[in-house]
Protein backbone atom coordinates (compact mmCIF):
# COMPACT_ATOMS: atom_id res chain seq x y z
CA UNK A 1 0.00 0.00 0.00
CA UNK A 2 0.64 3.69 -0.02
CA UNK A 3 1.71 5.44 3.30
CA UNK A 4 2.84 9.04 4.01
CA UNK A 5 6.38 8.23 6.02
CA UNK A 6 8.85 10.14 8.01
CA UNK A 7 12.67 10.35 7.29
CA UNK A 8 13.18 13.38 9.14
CA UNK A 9 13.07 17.21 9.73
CA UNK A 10 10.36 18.21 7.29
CA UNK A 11 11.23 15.26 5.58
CA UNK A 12 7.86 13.42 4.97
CA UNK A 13 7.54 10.89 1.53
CA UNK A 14 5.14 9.12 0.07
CA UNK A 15 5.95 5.06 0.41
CA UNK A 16 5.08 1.84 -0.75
CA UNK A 17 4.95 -0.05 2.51
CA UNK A 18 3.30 -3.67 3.58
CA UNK A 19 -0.07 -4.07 4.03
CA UNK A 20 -1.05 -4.38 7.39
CA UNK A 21 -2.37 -7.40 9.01
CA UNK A 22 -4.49 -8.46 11.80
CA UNK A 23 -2.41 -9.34 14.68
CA UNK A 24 -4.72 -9.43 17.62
CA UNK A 25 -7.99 -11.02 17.95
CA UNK A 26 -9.38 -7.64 18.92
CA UNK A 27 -7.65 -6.03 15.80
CA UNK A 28 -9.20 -4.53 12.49
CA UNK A 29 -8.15 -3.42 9.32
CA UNK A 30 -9.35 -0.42 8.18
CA UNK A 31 -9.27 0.83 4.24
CA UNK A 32 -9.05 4.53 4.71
CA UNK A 33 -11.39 7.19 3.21
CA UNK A 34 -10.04 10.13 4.42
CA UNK A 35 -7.42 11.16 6.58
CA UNK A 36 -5.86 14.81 7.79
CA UNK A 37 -2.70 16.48 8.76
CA UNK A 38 -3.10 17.95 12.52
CA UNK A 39 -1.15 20.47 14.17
CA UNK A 40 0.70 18.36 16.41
CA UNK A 41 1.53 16.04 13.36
CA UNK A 42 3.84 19.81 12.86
CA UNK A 43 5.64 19.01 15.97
CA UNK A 44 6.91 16.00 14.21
CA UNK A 45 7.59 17.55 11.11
CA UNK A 46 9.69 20.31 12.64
CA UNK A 47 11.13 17.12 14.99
CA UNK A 48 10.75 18.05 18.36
CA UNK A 49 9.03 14.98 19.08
CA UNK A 50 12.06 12.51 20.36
CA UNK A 51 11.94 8.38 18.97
CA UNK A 52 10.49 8.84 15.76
CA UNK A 53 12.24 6.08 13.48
CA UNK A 54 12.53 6.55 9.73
CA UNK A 55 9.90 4.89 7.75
CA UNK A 56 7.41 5.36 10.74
CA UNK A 57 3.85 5.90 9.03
CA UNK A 58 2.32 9.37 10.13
CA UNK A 59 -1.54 10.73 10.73
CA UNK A 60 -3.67 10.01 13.73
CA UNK A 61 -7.07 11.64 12.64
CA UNK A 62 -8.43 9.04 9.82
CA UNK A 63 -11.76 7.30 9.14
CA UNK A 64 -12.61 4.36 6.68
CA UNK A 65 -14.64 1.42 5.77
CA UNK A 66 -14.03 -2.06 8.11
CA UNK A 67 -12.49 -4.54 5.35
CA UNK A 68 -11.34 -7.13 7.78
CA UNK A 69 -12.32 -7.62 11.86
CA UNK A 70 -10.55 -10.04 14.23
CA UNK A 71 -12.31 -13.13 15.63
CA UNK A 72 -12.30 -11.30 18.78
CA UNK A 73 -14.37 -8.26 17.52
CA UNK A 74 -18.00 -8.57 17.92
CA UNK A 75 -18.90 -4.91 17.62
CA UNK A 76 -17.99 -4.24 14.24
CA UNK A 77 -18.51 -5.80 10.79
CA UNK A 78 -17.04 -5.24 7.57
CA UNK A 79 -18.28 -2.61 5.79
CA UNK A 80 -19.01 -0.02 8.54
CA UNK A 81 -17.86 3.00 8.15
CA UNK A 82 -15.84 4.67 11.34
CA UNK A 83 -14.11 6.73 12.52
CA UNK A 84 -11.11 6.43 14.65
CA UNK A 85 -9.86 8.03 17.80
CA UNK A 86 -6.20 9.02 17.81
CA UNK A 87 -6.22 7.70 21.11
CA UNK A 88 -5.77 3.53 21.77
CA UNK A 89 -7.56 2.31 24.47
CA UNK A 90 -8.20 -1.21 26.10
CA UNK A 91 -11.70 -0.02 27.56
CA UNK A 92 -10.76 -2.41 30.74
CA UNK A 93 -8.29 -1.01 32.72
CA UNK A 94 -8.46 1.23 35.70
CA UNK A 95 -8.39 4.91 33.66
CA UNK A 96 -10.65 3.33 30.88
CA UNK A 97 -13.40 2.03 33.57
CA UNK A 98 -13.44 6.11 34.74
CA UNK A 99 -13.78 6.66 31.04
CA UNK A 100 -10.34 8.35 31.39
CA UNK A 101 -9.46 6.89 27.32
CA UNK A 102 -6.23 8.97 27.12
CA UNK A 103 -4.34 7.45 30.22
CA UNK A 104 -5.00 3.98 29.20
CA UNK A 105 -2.29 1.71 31.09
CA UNK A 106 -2.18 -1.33 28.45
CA UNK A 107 -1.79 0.26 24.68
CA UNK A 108 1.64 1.48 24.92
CA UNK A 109 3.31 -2.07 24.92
CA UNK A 110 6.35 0.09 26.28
CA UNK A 111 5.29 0.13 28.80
CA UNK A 112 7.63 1.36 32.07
CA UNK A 113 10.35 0.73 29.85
CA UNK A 114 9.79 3.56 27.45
CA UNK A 115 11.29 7.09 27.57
CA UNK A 116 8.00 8.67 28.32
CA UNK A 117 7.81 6.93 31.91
CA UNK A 118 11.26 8.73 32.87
CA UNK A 119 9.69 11.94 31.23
CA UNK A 120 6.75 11.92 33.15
CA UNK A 121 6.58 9.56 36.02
CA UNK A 122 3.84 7.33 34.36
CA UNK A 123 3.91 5.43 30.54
CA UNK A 124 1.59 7.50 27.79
CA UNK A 125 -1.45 5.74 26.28
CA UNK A 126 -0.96 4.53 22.45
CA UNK A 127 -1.49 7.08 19.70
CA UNK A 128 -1.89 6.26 16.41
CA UNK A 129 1.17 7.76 14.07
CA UNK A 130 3.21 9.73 16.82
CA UNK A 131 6.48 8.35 17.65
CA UNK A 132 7.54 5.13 19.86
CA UNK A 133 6.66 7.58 22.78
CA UNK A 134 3.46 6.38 22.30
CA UNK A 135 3.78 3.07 21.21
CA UNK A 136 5.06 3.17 17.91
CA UNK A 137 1.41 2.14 15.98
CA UNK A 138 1.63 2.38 12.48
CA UNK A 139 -0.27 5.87 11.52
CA UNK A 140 -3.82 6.82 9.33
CA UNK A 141 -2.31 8.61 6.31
CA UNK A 142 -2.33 5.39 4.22
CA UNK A 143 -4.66 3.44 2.56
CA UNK A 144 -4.72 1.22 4.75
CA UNK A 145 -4.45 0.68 8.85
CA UNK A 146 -4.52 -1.71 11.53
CA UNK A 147 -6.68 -0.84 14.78
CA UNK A 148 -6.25 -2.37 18.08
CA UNK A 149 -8.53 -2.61 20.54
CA UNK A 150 -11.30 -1.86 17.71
CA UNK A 151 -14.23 -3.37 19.68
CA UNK A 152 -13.38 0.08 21.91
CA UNK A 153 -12.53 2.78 19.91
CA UNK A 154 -14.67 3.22 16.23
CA UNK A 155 -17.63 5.01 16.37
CA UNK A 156 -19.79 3.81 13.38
CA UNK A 157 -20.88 6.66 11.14
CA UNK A 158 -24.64 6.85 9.39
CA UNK A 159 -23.79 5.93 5.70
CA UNK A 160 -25.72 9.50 4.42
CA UNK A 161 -23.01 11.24 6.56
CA UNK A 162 -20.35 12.55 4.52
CA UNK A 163 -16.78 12.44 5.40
CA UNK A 164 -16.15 15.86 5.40
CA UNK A 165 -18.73 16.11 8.80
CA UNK A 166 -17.67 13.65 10.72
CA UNK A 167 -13.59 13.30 10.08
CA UNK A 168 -13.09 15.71 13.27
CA UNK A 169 -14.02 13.38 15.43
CA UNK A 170 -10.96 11.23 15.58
CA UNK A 171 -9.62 14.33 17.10
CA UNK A 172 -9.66 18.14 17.03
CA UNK A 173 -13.38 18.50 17.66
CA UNK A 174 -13.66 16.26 20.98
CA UNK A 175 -9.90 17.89 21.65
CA UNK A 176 -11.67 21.55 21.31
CA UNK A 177 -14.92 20.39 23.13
CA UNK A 178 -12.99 19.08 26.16
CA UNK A 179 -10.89 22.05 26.04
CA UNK A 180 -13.82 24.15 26.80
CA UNK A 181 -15.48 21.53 29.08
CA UNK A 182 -12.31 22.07 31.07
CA UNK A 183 -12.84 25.78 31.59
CA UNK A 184 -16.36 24.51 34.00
CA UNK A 185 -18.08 27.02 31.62
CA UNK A 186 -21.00 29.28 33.36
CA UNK A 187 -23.97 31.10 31.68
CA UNK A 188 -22.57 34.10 30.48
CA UNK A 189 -18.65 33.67 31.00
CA UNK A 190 -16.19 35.11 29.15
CA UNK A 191 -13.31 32.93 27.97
CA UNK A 192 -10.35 33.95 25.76
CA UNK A 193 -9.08 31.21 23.55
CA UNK A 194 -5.34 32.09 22.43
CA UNK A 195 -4.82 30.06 18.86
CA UNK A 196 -7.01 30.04 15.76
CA UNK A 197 -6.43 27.09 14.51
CA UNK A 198 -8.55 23.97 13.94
CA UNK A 199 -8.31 23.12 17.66
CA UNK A 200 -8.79 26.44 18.87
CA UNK A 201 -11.92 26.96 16.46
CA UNK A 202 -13.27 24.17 17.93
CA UNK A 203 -12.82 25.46 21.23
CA UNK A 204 -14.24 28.53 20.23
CA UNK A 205 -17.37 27.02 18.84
CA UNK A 206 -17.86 24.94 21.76
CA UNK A 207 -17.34 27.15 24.26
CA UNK A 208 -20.36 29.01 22.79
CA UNK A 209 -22.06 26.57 22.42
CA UNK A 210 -21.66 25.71 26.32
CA UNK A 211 -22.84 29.45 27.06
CA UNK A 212 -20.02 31.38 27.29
CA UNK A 213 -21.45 35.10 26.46
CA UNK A 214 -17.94 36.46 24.84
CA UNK A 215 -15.31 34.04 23.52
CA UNK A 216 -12.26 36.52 22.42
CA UNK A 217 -10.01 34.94 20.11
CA UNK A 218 -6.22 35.68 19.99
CA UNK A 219 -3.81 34.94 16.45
CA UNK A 220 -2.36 36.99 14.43
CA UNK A 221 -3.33 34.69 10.97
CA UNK A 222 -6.26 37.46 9.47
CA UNK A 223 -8.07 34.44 7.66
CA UNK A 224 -7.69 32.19 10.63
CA UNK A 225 -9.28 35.29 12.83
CA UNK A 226 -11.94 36.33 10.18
CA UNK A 227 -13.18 32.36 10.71
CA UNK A 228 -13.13 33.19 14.59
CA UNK A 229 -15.15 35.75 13.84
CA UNK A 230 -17.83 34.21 11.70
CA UNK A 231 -18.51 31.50 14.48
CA UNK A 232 -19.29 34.32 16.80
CA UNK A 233 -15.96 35.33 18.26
CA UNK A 234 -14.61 38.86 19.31
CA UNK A 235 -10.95 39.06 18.32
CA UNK A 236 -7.81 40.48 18.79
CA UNK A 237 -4.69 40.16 16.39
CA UNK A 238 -1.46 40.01 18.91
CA UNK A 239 0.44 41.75 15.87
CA UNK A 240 -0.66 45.26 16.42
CA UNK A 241 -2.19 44.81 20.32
CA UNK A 242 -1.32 44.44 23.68
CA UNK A 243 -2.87 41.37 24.39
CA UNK A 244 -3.13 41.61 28.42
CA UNK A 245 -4.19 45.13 27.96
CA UNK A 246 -7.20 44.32 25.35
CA UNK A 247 -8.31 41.76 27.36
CA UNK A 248 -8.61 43.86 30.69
CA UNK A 249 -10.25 46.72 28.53
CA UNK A 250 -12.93 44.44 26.99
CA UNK A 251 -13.55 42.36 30.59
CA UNK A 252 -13.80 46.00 32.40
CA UNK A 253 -10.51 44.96 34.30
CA UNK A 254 -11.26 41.65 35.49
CA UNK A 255 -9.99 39.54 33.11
CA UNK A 256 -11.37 36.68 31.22
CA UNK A 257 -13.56 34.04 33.65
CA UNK A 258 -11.60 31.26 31.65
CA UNK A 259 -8.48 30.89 29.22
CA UNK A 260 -7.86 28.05 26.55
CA UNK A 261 -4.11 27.70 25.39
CA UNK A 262 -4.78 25.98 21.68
CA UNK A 263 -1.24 26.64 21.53
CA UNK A 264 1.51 24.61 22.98
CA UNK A 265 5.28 23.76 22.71
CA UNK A 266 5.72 25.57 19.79
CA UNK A 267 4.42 29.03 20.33
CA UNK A 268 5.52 31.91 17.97
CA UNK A 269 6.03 35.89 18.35
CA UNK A 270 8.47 38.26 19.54
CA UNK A 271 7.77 39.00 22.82
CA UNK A 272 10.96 39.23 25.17
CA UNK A 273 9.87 35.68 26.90
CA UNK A 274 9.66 34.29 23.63
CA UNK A 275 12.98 35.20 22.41
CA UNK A 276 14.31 33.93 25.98
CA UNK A 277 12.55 30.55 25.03
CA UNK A 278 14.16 30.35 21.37
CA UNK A 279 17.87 31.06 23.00
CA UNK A 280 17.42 28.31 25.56
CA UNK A 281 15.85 26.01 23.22
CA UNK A 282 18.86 26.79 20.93
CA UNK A 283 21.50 25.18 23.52
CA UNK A 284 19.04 22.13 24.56
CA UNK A 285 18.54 23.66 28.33
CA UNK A 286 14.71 24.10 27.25
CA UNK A 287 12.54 22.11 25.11
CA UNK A 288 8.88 24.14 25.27
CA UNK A 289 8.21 27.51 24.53
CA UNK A 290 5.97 28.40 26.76
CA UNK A 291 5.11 32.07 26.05
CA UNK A 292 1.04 31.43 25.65
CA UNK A 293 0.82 29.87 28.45
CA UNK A 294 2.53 32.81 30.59
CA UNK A 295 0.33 34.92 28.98
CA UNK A 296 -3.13 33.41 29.70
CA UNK A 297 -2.12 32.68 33.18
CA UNK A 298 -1.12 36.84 33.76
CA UNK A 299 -4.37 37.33 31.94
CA UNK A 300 -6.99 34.89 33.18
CA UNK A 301 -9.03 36.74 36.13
CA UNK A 302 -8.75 35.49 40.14
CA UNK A 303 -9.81 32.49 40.99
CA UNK A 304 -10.34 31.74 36.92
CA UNK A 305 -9.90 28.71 35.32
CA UNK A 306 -6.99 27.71 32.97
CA UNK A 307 -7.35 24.67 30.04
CA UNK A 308 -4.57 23.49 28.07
CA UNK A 309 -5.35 21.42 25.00
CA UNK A 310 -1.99 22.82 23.34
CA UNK A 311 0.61 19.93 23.53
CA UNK A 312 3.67 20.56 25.63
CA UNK A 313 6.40 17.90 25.61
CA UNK A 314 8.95 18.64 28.28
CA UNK A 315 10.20 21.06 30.49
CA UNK A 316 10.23 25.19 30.46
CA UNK A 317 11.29 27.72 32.03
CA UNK A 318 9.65 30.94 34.13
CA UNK A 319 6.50 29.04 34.94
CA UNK A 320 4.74 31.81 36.84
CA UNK A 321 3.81 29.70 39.70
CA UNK A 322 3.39 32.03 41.98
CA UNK A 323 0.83 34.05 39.76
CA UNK A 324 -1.07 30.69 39.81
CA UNK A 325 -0.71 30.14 43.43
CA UNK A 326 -1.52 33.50 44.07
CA UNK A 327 -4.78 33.92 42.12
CA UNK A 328 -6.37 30.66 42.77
CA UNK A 329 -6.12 29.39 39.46
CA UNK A 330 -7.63 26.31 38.30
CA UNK A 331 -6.05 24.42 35.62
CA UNK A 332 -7.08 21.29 33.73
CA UNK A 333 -4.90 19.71 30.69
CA UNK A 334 -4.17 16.42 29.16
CA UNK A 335 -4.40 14.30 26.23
CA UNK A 336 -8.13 14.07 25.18
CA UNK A 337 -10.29 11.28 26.19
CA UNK A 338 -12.10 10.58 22.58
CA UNK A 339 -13.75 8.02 23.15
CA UNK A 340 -16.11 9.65 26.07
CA UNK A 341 -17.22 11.99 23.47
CA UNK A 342 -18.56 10.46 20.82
CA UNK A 343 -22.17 9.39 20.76
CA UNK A 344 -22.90 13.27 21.87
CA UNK A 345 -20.50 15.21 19.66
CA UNK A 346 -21.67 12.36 16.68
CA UNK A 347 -25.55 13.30 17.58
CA UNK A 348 -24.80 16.92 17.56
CA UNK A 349 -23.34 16.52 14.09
CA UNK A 350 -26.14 14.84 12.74
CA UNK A 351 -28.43 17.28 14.52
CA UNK A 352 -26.87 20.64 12.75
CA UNK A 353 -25.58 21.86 16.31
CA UNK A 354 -22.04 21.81 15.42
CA UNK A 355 -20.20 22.97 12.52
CA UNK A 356 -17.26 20.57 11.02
CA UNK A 357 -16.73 21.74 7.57
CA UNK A 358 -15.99 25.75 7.80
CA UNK A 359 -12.52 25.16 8.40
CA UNK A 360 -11.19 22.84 5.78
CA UNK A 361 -8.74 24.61 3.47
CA UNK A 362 -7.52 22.10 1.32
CA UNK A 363 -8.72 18.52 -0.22
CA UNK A 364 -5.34 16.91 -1.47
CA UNK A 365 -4.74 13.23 -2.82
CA UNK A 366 -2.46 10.86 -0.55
CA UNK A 367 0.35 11.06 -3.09
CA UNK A 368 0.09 15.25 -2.13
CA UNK A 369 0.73 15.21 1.28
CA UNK A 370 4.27 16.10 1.79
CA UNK A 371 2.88 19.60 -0.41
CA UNK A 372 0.14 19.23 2.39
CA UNK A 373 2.48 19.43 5.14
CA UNK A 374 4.39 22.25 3.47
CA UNK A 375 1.44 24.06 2.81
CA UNK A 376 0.30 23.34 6.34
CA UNK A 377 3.43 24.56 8.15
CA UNK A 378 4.72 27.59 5.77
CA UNK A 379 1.29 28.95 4.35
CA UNK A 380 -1.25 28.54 7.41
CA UNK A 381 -3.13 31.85 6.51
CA UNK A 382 -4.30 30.31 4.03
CA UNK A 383 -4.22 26.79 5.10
CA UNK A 384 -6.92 26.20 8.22
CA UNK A 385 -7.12 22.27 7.60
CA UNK A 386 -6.00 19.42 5.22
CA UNK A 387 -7.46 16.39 4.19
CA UNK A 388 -5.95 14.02 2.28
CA UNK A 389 -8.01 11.40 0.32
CA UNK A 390 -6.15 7.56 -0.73
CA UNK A 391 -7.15 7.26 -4.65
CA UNK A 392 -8.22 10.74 -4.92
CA UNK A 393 -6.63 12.24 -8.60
CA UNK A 394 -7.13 15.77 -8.16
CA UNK A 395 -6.68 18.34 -5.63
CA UNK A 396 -9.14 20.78 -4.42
């Protein structure tokens, strides 16, 4: 088969690899429909995500038709059509019985033995595509992928719902719904969201629909912020603006009830923090940049809230911790636990509540996707969201 493949620092090819096969009873084969390129798929493209191996298959937000199921596997049946959760989980262990998906104990077959355990005191949960940190699993932008644990994960999608609606779902849009979830959203909260991307959009969208009475959104992208704005967003471009300031002007001097960092590790602008970041990153005593997150924690109001759905991989430097202590702030992060999600955020698809398709930039075949990750990381004005379609001849 076909398989977008890392060999590096923004070096991502288009391979003909095996085919997989079924390995575990519980397994199943998937023949992918559509697939797309996520933010944090940029973290490995720009490698700052350690253990990736070349020839490792990418893409952790896919969704197919069921070709082949393991003898083990009596909720699916071939021809369904699903979609996948980046996250891998057993649905049997302690963190999957509190419906805790993303700190499943048994899909990283690491185990305590892998780097992440040293990182972070405790083994990470199997992705799909994203480095042996997380277990090494072969990733979605193929034609072609092997699930584990399949009898947990898939959520079977009506066959009159189109791709293009319910694709999100392996990821950003339960990522940007428990982002705002995290924030403990009251009737008539305000809650700044710094990031405009697909996660942040999400988050935006969410948080409105929750009842948040002003979501401000903060990039500096002005197509990115004009789609912040048409989902019912104030906004404020960090280019020409004091952020902090803007936000205490348009909360009367409070500051926002609740902050979402859609940002992470990678965080960009020129602020004297930032450039602090970029030096220490630059001799390896750093390996975030954390200059969002300082931000939204000076900025968020006492006693607010503070939800991180941006990835962060390491360690940084000038954590304001005594901001946090003294404010009373509240903050809630992790991985995102998909699989809790699903029949709501599926039903509120299918209802018209929620909005998956305003964001999507770009419609590229498989064989385009290193142009999709270019496009993606050097050109994201103009490129919100990528999806790449196996056997698809023309872009659009």
């Amino acid at each position: 088969m076909r398989a977008l493949t890392w060999h590096g620092k923004k070096d991502v090819r288009v391979d003909t690899v095996p085919d997989p096969e079924i390995v575990n009873p519980r397994d199943a084969i998937i023949k992918v429909s559509s697939t797309a390129i996520c933010g944090s798929d940029l973290h490995l493209y720009d490698g700052v995500i350690p253990t990736m191996r070349p020839g490792d298959i990418l893409g952790h937000e896919f969704m197919g038709e069921v070709v082949e199921v393991g003898k083990g596997n009596t909720r699916l049946k071939k021809g369904d059509r699903v979609v996948v959760p980046f996250v891998i989980a057993c649905g049997g262990c302690f963190f999957c019985q509190r419906q805790q998906f993303a700190c499943c104990d048994n899909s990283n077959p690491a185990g305590k033995a892998d780097i992440s355990h040293a990182l972070y005191g405790h083994h990470m949960c199997g992705f799909f595509g994203y480095s042996h940190l997380t277990g090494g699993y072969a990733g979605g932008q193929a034609e072609y992928v092997r699930v584990p644990f399949s009898d947990v994960g898939p959520v079977v999608v009506p066959d009159d719902m189109e791709d293009d609606k319910a694709l999100f779902l392996s990821d950003i849009l339960p990522t940007g719904w428990m982002a705002a979830e995290n924030c403990e959203i009251e009737e008539g909260d305000t809650v700044a969201v710094w990031g405009c991307g697909p996660v942040g959009l999400f988050a935006i969208q969410s948080a409105l629909i929750m009842g948040a009475g002003q979501v401000i959104a903060i990039d500096h992208y002005p197509h990115r912020l004009e789609l912040a704005k048409q989902i019912g967003a104030s906004v404020v471009n960090y280019c020409n603006t004091h952020v902090y300031e803007a936000l205490m002007d348009m909360t009367g001097g409070i500051g926002p009830d609740a902050v979402i960092d859609a940002v992470g590790l990678e965080s960009h602008g020129f602020a004297p923090d930032n450039l602090y970041d970029y030096a220490k990153q630059m001799v390896m005593l750093e390996t975030d940049r954390p200059h969002v997150l300082r931000q939204a924690l000076y900025a968020c109001r006492k006693g607010g809230r503070v939800s991180v759905p941006g990835v962060y991989g390491g360690f940084i430097d000038k954590f304001p911790v005594g901001a946090f202590m003294q404010k009373g702030l509240t903050m809630r992060t992790g991985q995102t636990h998909v699989q809790k999600y699903l029949p709501q955020l599926l039903d509120m698809i299918r209802e018209g509540k929620i909005d998956t398709t305003f964001l999507i930039s770009h419609r590229l075949p498989l064989e385009a996707g290193p142009e999709g990750y270019r496009k993606f990381a050097f050109e994201q004005n103009e490129t919100t969201k990528v999806i790449l379609k196996p056997g698809m001849e023309n872009a659009r």
